[in-house]
N, C-alpha and C. Protein backbone atom coordinates (compact mmCIF):
# COMPACT_ATOMS: atom_id res chain seq x y z
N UNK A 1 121.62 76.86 134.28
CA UNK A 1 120.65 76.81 135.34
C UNK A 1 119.56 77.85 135.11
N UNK A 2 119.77 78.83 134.56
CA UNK A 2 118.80 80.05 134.23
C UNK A 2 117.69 79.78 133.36
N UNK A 3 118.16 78.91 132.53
CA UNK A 3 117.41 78.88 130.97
C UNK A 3 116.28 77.85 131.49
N UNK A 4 117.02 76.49 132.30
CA UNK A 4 115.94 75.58 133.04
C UNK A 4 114.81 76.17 134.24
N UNK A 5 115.62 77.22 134.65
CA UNK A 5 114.60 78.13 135.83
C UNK A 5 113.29 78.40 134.95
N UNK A 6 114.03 79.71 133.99
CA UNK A 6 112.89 80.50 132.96
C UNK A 6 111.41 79.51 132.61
N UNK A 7 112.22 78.23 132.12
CA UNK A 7 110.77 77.65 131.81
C UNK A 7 110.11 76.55 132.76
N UNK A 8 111.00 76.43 133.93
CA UNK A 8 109.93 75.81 134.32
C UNK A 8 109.09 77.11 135.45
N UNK A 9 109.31 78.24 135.83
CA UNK A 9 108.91 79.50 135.55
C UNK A 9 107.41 79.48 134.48
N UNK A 10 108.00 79.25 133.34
CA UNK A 10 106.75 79.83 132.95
C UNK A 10 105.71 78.27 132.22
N UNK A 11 106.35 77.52 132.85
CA UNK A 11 105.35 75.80 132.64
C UNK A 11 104.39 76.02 133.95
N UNK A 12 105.00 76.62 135.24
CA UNK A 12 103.82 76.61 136.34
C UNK A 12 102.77 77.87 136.37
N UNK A 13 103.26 79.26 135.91
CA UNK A 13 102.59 80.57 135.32
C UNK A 13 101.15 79.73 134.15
N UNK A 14 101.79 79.08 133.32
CA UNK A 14 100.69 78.65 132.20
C UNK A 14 100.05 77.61 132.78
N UNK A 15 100.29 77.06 133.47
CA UNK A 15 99.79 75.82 134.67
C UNK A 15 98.81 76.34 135.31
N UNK A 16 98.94 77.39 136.02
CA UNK A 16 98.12 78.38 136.48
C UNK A 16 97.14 78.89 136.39
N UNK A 17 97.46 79.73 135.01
CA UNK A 17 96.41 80.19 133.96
C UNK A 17 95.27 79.40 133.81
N UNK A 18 95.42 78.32 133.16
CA UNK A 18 94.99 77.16 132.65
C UNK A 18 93.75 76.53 133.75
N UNK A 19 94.49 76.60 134.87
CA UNK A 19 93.92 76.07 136.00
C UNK A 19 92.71 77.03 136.68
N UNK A 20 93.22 78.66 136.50
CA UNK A 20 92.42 79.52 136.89
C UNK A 20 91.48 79.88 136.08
N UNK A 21 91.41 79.60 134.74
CA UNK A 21 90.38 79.35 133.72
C UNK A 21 89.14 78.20 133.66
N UNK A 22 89.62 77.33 133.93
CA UNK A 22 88.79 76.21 134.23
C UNK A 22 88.17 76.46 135.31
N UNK A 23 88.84 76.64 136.17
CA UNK A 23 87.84 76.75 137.71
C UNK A 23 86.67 77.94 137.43
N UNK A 24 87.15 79.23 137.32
CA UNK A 24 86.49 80.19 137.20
C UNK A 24 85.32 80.44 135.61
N UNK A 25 85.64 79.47 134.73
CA UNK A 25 85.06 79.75 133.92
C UNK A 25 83.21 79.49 134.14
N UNK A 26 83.04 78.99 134.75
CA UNK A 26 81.32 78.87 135.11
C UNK A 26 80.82 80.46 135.32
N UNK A 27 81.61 80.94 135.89
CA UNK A 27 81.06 82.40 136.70
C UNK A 27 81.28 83.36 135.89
N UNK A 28 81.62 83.60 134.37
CA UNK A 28 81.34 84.42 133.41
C UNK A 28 80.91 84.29 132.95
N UNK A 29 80.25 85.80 132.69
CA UNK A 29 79.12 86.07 131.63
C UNK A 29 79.94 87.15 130.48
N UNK A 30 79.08 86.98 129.31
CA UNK A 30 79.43 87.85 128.30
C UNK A 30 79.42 88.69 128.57
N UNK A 31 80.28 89.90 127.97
CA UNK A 31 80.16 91.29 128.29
C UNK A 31 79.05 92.01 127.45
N UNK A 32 79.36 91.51 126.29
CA UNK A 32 78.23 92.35 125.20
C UNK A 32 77.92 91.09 124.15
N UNK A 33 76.95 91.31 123.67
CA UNK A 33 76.10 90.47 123.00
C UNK A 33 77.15 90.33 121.62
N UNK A 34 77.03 88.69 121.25
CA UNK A 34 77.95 88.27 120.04
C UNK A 34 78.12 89.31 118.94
N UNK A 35 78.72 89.42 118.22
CA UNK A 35 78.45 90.79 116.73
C UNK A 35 77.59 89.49 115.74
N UNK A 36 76.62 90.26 114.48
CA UNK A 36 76.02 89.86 113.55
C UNK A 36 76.55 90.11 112.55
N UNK A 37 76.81 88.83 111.82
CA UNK A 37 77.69 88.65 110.58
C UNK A 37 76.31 88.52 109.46
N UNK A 38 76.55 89.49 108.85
CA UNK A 38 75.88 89.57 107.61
C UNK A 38 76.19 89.45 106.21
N UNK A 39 75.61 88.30 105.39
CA UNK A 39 75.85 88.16 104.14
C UNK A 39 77.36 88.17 104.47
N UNK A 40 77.75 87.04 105.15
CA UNK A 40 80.00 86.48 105.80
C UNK A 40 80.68 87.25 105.49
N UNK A 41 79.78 89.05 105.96
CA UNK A 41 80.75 89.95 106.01
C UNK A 41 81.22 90.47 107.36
N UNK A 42 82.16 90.85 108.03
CA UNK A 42 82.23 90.89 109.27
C UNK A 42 82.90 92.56 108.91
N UNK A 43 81.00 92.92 109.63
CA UNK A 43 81.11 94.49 109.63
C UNK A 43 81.43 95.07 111.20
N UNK A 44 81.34 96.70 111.74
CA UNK A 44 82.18 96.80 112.59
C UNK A 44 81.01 96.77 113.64
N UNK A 45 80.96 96.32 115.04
CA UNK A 45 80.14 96.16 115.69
C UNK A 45 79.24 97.59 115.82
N UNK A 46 78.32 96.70 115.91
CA UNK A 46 76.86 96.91 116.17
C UNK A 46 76.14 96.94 117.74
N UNK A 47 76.11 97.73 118.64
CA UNK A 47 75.20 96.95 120.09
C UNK A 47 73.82 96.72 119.69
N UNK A 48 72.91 97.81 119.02
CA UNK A 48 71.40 97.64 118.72
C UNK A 48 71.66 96.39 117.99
N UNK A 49 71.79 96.37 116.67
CA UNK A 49 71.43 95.04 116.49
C UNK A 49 72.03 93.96 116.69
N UNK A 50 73.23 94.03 117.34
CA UNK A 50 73.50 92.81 118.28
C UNK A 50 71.96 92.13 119.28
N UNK A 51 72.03 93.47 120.14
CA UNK A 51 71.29 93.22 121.01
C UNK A 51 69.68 92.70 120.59
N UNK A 52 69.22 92.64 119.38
CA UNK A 52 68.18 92.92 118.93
C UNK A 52 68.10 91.30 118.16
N UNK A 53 69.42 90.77 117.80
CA UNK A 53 69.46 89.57 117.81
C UNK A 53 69.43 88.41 118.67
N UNK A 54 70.03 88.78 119.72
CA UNK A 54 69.92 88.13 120.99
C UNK A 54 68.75 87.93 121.14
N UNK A 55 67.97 88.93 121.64
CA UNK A 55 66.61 89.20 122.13
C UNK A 55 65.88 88.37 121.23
N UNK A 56 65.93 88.45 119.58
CA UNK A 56 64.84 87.44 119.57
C UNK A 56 65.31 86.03 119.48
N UNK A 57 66.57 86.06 119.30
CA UNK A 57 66.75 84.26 119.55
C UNK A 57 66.53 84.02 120.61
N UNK A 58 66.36 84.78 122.02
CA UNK A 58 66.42 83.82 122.84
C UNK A 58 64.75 83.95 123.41
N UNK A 59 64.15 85.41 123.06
CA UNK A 59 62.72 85.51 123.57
C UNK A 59 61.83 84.56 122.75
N UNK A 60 61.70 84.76 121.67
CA UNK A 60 60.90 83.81 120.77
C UNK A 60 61.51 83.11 120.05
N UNK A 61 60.78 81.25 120.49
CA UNK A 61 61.18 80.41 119.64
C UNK A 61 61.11 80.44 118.15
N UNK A 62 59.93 81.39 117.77
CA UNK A 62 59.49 81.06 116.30
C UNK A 62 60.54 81.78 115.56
N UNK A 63 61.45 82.44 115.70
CA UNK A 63 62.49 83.48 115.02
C UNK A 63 64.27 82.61 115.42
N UNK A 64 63.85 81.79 116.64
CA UNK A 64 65.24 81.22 116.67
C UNK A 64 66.72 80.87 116.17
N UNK A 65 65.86 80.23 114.82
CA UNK A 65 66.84 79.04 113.68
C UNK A 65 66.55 80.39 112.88
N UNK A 66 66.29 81.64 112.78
CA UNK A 66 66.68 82.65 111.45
C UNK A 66 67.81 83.69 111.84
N UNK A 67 68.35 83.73 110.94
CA UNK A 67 69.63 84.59 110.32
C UNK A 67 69.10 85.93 110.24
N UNK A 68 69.43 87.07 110.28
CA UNK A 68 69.54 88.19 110.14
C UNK A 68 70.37 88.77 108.78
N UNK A 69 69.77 89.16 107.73
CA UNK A 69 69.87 89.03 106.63
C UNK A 69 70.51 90.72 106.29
N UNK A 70 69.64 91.24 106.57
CA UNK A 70 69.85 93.00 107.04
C UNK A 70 69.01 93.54 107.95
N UNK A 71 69.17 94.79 108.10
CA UNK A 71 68.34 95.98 108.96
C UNK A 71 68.69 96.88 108.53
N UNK A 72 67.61 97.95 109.02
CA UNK A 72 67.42 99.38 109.12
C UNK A 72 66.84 100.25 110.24
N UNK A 73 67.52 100.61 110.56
CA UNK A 73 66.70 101.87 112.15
C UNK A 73 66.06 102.64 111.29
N UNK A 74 64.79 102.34 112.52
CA UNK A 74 63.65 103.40 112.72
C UNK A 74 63.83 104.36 113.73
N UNK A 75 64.68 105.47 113.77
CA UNK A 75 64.73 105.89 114.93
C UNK A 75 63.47 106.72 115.26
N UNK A 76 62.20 106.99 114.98
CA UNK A 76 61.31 107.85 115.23
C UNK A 76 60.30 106.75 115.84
N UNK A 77 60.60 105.37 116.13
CA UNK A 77 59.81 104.62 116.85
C UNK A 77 60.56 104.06 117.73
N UNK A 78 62.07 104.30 117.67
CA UNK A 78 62.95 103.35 118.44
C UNK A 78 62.89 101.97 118.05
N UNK A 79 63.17 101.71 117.27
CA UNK A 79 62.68 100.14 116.29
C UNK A 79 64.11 99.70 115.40
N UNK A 80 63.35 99.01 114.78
CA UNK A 80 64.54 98.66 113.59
C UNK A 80 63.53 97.67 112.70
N UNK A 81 63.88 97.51 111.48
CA UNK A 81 63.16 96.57 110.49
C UNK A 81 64.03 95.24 110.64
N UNK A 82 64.06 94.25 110.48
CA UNK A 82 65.25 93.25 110.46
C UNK A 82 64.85 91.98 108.84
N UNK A 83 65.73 91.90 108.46
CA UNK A 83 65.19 90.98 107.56
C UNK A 83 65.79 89.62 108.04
N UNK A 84 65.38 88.65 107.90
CA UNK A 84 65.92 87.75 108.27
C UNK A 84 65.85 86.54 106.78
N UNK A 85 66.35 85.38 106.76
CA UNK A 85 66.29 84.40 105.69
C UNK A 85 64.60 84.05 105.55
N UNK A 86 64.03 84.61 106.63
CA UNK A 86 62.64 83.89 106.36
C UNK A 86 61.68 84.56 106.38
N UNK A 87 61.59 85.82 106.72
CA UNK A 87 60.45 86.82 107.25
C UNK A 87 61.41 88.30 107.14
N UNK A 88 60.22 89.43 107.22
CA UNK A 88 60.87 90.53 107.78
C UNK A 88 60.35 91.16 108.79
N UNK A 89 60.79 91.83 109.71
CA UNK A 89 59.81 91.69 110.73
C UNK A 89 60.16 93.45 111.20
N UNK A 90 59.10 93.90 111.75
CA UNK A 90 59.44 95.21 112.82
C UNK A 90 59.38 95.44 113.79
N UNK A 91 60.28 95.63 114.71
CA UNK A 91 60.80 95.30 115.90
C UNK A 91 60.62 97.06 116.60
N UNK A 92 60.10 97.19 117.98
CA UNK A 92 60.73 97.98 118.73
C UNK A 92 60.64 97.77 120.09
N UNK A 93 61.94 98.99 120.74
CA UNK A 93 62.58 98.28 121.89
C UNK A 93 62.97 100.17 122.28
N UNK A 94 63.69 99.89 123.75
CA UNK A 94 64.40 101.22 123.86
C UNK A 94 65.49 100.98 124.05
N UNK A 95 66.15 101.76 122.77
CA UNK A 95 67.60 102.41 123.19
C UNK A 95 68.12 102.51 124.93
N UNK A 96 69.46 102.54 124.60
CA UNK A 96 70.40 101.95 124.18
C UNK A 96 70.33 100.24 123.67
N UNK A 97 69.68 100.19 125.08
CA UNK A 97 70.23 98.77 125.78
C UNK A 97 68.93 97.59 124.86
N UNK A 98 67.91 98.36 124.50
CA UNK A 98 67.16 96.83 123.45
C UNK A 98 66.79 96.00 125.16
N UNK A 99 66.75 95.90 125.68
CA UNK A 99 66.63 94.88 126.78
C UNK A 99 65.23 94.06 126.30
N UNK A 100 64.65 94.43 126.32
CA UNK A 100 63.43 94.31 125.97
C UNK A 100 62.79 94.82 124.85
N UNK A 101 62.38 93.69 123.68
CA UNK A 101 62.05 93.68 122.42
C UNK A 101 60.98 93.21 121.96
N UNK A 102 59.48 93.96 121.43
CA UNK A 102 58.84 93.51 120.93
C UNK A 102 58.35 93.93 119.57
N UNK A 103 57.83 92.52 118.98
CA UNK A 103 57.63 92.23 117.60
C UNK A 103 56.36 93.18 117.48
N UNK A 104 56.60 94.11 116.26
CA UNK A 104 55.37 94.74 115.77
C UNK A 104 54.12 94.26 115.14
N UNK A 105 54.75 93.42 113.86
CA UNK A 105 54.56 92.62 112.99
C UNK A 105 55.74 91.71 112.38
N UNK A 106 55.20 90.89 111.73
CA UNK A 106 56.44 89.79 110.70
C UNK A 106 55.22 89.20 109.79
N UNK A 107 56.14 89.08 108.46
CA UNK A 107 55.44 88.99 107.35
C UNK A 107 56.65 88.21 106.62
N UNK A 108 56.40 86.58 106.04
CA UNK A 108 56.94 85.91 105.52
C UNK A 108 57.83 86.48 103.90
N UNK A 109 58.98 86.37 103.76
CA UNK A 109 59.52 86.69 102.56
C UNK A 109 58.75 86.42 101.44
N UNK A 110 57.99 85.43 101.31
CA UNK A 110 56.84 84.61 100.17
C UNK A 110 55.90 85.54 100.05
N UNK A 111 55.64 86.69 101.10
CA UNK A 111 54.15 87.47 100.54
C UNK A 111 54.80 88.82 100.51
N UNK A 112 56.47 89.17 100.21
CA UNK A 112 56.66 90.66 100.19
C UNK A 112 56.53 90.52 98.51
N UNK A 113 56.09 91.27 98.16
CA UNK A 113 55.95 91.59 96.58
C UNK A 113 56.64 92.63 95.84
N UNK A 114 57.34 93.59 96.79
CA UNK A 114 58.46 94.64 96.57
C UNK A 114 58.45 95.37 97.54
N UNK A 115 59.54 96.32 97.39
CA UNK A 115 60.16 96.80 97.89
C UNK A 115 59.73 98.52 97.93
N UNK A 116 59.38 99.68 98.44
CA UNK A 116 59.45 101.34 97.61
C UNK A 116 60.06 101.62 99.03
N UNK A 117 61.33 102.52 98.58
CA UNK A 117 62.03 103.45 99.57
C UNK A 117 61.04 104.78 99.65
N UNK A 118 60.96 105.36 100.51
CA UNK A 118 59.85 106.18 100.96
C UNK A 118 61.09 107.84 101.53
């Protein structure tokens, strides 16, 4: 009799669950912005450039459909460089939170001609 209790015990617990997931799932929101997988390496989170990805996929269409290829902080502008598959662009925003992100410039990968670390 115990062993039949236990699970049907835990058939109405997961019944539950299940049920309290579905209902409630409309009314969550993310906590923190997805992590950015770079070059299908899954490095250790990031909030700036999480957040810095978000921001432009969802502020500007023209950056949407691009990948984030790398970056680099600017911290003396509060910025970041971002490369993406198609452009590179320079971005600044304020710390922490990036909430708000605007494009400096962007300049197509086709007209960078190199690279000098400074």
């Amino acid at each position: 009799a115990k062993p039949v209790a236990g699970v049907l015990d835990f058939t109405a617990k997961a019944t539950q669950g299940v049920m309290s997931h579905t209902r409630d799932g409309a009314n969550r929101s993310r906590v923190r912005c997805p992590r950015v997988v770079i070059d299908n390496l899954v490095s250790p989170y990031n909030e700036a450039l999480a957040k810095a990805n978000e921001t432009l996929r969802k502020s500007n269409q023209l950056f949407a459909d691009e990948r984030i290829q790398q970056y680099v902080e600017a911290s003396r502008a509060h910025g970041m460089y971002l490369v993406t598959d198609a452009r590179v662009l320079a971005v600044q925003g304020q710390p922490p939170s990036f909430s708000t992100l605007a494009v400096v410039w962007a300049l197509g990968l086709p007209q960078v001609e190199s690279v000098r670390q400074v």
